[in-house]
N, C-alpha and C. Protein backbone atom coordinates (compact mmCIF):
# COMPACT_ATOMS: atom_id res chain seq x y z
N UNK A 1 25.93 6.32 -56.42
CA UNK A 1 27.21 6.32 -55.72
C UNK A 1 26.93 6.42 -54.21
N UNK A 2 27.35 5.38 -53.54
CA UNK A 2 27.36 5.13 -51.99
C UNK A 2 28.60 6.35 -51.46
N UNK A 3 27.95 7.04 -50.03
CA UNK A 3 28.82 7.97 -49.46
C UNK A 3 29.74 7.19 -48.77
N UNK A 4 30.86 7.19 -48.82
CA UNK A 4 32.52 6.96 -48.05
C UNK A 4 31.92 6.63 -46.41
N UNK A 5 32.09 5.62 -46.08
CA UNK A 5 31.71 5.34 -44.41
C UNK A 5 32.25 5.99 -43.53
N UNK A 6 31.93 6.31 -42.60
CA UNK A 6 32.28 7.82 -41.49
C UNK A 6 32.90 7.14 -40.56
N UNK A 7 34.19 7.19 -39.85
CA UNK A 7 34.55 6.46 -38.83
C UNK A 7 34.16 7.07 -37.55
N UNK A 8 33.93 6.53 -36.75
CA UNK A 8 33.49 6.76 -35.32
C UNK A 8 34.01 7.06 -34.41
N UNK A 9 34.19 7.81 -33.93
CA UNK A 9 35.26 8.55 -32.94
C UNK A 9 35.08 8.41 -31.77
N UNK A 10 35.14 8.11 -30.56
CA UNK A 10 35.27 7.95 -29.25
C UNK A 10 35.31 9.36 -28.73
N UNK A 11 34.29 9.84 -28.09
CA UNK A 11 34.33 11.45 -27.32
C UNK A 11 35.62 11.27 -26.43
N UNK A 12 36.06 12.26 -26.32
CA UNK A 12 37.58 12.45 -25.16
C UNK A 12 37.52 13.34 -24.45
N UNK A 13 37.72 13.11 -23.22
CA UNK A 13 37.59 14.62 -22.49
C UNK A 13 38.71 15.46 -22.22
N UNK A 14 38.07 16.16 -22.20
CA UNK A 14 39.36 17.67 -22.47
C UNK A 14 39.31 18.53 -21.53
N UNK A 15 40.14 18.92 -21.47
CA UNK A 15 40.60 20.11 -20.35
C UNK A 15 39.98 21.56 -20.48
N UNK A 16 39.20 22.01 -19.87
CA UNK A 16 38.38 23.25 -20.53
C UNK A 16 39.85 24.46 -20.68
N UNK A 17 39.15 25.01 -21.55
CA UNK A 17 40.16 26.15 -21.99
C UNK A 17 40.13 27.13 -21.05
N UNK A 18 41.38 28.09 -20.17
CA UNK A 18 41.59 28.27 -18.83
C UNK A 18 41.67 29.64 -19.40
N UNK A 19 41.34 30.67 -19.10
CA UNK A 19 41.57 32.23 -19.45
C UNK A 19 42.19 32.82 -18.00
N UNK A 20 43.00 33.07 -18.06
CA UNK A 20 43.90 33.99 -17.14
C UNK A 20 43.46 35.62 -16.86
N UNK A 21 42.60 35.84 -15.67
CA UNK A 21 42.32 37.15 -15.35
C UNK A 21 42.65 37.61 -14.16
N UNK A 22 43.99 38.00 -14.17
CA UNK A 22 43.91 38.60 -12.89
C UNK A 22 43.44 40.18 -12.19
N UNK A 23 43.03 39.71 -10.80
CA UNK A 23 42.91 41.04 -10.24
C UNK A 23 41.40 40.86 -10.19
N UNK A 24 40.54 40.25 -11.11
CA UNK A 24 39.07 40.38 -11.19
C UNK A 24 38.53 38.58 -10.40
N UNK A 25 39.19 37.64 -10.31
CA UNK A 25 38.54 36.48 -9.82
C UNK A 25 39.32 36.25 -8.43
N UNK A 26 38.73 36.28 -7.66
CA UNK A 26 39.24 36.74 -5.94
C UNK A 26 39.18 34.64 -5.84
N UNK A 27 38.64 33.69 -6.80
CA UNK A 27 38.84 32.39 -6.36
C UNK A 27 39.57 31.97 -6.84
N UNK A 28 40.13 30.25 -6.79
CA UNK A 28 41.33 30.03 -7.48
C UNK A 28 40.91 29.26 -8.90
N UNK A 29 39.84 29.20 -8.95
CA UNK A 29 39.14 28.76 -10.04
C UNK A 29 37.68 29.12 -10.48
N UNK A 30 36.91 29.68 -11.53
CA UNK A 30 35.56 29.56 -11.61
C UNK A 30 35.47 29.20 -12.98
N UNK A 31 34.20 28.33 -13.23
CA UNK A 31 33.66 27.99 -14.49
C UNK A 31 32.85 29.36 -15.12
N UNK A 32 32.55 28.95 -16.41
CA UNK A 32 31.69 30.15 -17.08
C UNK A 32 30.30 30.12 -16.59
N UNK A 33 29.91 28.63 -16.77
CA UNK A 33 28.64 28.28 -16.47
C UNK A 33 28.52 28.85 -14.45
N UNK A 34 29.48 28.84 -14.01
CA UNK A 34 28.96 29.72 -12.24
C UNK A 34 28.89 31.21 -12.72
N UNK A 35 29.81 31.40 -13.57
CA UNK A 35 29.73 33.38 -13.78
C UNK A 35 28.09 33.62 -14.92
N UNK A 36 27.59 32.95 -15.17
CA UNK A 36 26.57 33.11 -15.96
C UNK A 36 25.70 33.17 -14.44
N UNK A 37 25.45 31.42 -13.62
CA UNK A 37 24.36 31.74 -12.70
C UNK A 37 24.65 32.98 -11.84
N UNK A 38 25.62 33.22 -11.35
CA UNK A 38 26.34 34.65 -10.49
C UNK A 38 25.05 35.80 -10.85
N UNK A 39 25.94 36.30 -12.54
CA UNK A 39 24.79 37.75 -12.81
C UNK A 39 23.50 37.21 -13.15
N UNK A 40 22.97 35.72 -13.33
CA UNK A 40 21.56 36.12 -13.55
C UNK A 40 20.49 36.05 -12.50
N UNK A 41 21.51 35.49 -11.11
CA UNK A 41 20.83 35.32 -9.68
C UNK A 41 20.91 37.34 -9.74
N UNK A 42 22.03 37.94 -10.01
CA UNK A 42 22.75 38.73 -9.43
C UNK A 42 20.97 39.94 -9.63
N UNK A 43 20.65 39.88 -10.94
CA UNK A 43 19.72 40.67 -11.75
C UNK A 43 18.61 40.05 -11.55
N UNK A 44 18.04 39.02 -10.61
CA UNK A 44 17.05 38.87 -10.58
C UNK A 44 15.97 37.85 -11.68
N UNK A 45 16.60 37.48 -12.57
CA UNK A 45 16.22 36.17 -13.73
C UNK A 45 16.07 34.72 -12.81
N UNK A 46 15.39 34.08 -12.56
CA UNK A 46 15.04 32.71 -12.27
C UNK A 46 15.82 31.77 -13.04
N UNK A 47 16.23 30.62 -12.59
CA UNK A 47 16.71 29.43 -13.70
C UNK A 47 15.28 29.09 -14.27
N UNK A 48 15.27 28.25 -15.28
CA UNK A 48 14.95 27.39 -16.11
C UNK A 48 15.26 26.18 -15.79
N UNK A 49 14.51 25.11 -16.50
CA UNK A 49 14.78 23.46 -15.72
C UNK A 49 16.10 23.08 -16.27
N UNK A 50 16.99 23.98 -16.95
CA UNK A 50 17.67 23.17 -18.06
C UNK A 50 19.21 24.09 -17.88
N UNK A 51 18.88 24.69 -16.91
CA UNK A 51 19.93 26.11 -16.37
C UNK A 51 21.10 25.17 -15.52
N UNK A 52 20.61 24.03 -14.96
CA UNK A 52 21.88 23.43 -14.47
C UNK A 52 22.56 22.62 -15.26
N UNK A 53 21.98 22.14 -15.90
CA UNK A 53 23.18 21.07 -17.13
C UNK A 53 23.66 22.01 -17.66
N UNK A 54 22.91 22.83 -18.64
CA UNK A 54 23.98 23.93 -19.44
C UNK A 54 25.06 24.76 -18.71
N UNK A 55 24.48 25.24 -17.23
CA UNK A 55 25.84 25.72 -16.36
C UNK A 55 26.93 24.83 -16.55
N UNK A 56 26.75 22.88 -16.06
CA UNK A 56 27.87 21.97 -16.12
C UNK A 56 28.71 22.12 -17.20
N UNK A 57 27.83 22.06 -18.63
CA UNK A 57 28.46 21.87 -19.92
C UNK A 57 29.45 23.20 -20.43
N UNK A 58 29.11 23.95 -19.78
CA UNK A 58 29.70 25.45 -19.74
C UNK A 58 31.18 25.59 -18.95
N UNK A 59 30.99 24.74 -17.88
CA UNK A 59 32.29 25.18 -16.66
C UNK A 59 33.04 23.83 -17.55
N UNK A 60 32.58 23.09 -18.05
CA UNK A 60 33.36 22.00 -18.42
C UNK A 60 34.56 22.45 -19.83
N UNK A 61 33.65 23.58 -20.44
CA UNK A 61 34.27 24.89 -21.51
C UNK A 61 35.57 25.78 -21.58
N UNK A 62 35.45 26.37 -20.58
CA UNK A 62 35.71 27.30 -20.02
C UNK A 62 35.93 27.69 -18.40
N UNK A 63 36.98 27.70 -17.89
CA UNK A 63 37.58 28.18 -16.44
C UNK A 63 38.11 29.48 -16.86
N UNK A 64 37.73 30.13 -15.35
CA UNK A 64 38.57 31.63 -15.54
C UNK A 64 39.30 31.17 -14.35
N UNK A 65 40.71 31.82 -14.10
CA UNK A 65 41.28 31.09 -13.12
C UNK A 65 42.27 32.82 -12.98
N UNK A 66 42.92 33.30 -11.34
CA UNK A 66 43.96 34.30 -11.11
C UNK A 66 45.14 34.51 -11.86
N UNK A 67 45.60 33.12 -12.16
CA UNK A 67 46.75 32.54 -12.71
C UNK A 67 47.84 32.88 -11.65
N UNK A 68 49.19 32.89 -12.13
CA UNK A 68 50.21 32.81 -11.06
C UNK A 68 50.71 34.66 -10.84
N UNK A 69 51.08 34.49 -9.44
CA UNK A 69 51.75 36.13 -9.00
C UNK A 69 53.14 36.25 -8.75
């Protein structure tokens, strides 16, 4: 028995999912992937060769943003 053919989907880009914190992000926007490099510059850890794509793929995730006052 042959498996059912898989249709192919076209990647779509999406709007990273926005978490609302106020009082703690003094910008009007930050990715996860900048709050990751932030504390590991912050503590003294070096990047890795592979520390800037995964930052991109990260902020592309996830925004922390003030939200509205």
């Amino acid at each position: 028995m042959e498996p059912p053919e898989r249709k192919r989907t076209s990647r779509t880009v999406r709007e990273p999912f926005s978490i609302r914190l106020p009082g703690f992000i003094l910008e009007e926007e930050i990715g996860l992937g900048d709050v990751v490099k932030r504390v590991t510059d912050a503590i003294g850890i070096s990047p890795c060769s592979n520390c800037h794509r995964r930052g991109n793929t990260l902020n592309r995730w996830v925004v922390f943003n003030r939200g509205s006052r």
